[in-house]
C-alpha atoms as a PDB file:
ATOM      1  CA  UNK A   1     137.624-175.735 162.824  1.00  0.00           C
ATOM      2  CA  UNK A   2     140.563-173.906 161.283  1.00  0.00           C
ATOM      3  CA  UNK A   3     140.624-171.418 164.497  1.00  0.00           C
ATOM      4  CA  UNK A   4     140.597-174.267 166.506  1.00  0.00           C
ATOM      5  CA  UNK A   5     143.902-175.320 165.185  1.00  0.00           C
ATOM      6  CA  UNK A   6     145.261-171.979 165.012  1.00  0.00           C
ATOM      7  CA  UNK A   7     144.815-171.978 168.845  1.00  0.00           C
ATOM      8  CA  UNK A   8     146.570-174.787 169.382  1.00  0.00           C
ATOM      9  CA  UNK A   9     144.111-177.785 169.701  1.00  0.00           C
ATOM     10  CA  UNK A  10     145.443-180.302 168.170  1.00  0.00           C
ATOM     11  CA  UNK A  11     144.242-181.578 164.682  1.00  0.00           C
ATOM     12  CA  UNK A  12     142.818-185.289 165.955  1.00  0.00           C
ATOM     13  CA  UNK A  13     141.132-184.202 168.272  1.00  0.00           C
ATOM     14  CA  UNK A  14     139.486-181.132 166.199  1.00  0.00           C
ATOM     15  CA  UNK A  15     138.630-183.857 163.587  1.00  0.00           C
ATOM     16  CA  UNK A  16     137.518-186.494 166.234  1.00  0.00           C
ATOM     17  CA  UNK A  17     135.034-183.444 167.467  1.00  0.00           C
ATOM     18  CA  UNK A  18     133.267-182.520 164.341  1.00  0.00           C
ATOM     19  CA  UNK A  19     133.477-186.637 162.668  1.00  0.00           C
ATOM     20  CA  UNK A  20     135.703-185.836 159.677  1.00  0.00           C
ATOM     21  CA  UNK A  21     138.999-187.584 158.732  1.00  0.00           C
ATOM     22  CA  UNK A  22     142.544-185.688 159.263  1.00  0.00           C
ATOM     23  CA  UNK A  23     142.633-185.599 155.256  1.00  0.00           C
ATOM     24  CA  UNK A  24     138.562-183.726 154.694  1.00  0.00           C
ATOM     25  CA  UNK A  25     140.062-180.868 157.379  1.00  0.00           C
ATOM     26  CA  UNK A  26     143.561-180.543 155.713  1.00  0.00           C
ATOM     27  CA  UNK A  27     141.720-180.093 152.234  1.00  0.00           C
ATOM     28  CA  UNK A  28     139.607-177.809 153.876  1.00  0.00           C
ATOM     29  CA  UNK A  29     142.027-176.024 155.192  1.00  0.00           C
ATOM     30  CA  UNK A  30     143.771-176.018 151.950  1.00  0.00           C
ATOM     31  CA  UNK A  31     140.577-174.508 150.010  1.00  0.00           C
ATOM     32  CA  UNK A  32     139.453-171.943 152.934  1.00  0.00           C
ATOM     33  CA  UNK A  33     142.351-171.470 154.795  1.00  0.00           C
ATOM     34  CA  UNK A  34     143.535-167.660 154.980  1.00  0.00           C
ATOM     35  CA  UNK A  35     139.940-166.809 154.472  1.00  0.00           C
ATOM     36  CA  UNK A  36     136.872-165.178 156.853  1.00  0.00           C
ATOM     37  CA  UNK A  37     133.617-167.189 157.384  1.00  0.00           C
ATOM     38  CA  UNK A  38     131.924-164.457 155.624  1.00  0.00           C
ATOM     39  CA  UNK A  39     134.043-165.454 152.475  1.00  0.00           C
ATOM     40  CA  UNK A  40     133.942-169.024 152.783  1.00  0.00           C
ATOM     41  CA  UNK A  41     130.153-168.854 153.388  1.00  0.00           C
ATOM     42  CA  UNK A  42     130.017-166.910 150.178  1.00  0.00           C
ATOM     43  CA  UNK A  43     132.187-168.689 148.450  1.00  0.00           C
ATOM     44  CA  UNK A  44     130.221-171.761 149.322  1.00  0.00           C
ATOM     45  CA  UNK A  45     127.124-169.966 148.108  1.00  0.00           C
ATOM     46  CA  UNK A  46     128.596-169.042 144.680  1.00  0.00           C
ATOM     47  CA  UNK A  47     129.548-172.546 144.172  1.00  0.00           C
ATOM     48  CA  UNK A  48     126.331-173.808 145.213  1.00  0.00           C
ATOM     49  CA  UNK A  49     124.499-171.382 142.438  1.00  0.00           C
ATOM     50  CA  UNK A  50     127.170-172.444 139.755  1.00  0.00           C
ATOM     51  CA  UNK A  51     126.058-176.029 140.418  1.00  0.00           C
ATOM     52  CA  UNK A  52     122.347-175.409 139.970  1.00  0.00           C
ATOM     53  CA  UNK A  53     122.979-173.127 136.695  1.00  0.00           C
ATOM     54  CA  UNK A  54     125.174-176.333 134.974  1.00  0.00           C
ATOM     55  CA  UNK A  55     122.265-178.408 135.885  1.00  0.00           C
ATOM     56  CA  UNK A  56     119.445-176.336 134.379  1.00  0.00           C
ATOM     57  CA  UNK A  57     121.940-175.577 131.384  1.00  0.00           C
ATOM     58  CA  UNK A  58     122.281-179.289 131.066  1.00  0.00           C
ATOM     59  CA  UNK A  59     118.596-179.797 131.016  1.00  0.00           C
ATOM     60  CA  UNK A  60     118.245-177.364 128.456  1.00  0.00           C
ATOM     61  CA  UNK A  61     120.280-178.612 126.387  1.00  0.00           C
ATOM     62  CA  UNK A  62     118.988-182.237 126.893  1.00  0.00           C
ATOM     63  CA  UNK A  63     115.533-180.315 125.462  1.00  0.00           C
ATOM     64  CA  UNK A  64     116.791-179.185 122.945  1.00  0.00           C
ATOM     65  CA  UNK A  65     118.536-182.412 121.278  1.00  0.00           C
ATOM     66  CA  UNK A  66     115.259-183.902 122.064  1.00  0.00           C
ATOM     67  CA  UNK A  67     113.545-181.584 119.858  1.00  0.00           C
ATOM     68  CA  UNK A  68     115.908-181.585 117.305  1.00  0.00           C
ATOM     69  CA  UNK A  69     115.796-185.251 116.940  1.00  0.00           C
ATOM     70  CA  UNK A  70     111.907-185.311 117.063  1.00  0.00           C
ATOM     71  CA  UNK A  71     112.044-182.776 114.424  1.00  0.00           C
ATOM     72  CA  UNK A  72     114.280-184.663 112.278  1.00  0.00           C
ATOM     73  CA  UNK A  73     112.492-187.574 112.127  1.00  0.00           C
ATOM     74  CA  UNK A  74     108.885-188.319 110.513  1.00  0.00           C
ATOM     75  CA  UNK A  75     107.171-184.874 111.513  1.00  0.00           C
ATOM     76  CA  UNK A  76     104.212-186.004 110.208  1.00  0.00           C
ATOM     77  CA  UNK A  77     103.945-188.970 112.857  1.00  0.00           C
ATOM     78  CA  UNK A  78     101.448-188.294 115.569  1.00  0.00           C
ATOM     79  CA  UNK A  79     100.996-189.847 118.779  1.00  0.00           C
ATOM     80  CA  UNK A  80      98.315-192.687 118.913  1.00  0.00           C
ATOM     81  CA  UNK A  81      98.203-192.678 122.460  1.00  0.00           C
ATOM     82  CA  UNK A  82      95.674-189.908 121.959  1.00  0.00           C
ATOM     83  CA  UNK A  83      97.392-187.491 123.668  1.00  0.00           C
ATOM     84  CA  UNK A  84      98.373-185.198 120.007  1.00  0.00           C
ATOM     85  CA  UNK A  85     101.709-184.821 120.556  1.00  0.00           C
ATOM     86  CA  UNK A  86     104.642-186.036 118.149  1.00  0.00           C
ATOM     87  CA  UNK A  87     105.768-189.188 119.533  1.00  0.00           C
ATOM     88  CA  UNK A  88     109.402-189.776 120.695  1.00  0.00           C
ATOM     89  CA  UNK A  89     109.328-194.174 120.605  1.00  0.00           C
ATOM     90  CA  UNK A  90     106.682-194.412 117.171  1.00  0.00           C
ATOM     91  CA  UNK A  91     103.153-194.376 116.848  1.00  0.00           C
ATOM     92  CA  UNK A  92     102.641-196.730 119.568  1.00  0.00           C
ATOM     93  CA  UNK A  93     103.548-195.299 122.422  1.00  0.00           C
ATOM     94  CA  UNK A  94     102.550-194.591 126.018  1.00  0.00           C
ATOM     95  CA  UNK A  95     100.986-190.540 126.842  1.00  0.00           C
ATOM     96  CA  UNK A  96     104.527-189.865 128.756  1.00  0.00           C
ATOM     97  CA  UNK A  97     106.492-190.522 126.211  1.00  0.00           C
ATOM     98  CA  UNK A  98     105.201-188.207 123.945  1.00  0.00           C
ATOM     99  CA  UNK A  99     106.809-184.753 123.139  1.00  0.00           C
ATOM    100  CA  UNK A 100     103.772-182.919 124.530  1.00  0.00           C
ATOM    101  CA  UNK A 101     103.309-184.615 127.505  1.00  0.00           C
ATOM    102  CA  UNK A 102     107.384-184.367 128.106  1.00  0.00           C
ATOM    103  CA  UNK A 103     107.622-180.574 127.710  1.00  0.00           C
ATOM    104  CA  UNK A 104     104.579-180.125 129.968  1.00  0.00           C
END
């Protein structure tokens, strides 16, 4: 789209083409402009992997306060569900709710 408007087409009609507004190509010019595809596409890539490594970090850390709240409370508590693990709601509680069956 940019190299459309570098040859001269004008900026309506680039956006009418591919259905974005005048402001998504202008940012997107601001963010990629100057660059190759091959960049952008990497860049896009690399942006792409940092999202999915905040989310996993995220659900790590989720986890983890689970665990440390589980832990912190009555240890002794088991599940009466059946299922054996340390209950997260009490001792009456339904299978998924239970630390075992949440970790897998």
């Amino acid at each position: 789209m940019l190299k459309e408007q570098e040859s001269g087409q004008r900026t309506a009609d680039i956006c009418r083409k591919h259905g974005i507004s005048e402001a998504t190509f202008y940012k997107s010019k601001s963010k990629y402009g100057g660059m190759d595809v091959s960049d952008a596409r990497k860049l896009k890539a690399l942006e792409d992997e940092t999202a999915k490594l905040e989310k996993l970090l995220a659900d790590a850390m989720l986890d983890n306060a689970i665990l440390k709240d589980v832990a912190s409370k009555n240890g002794n508590a088991r599940c009466e569900a059946g299922c054996g693990g340390l209950c997260l709601q009490g001792a009456w509680c339904e299978p998924a709710s239970c630390v075992r069956s949440f970790l897998g």
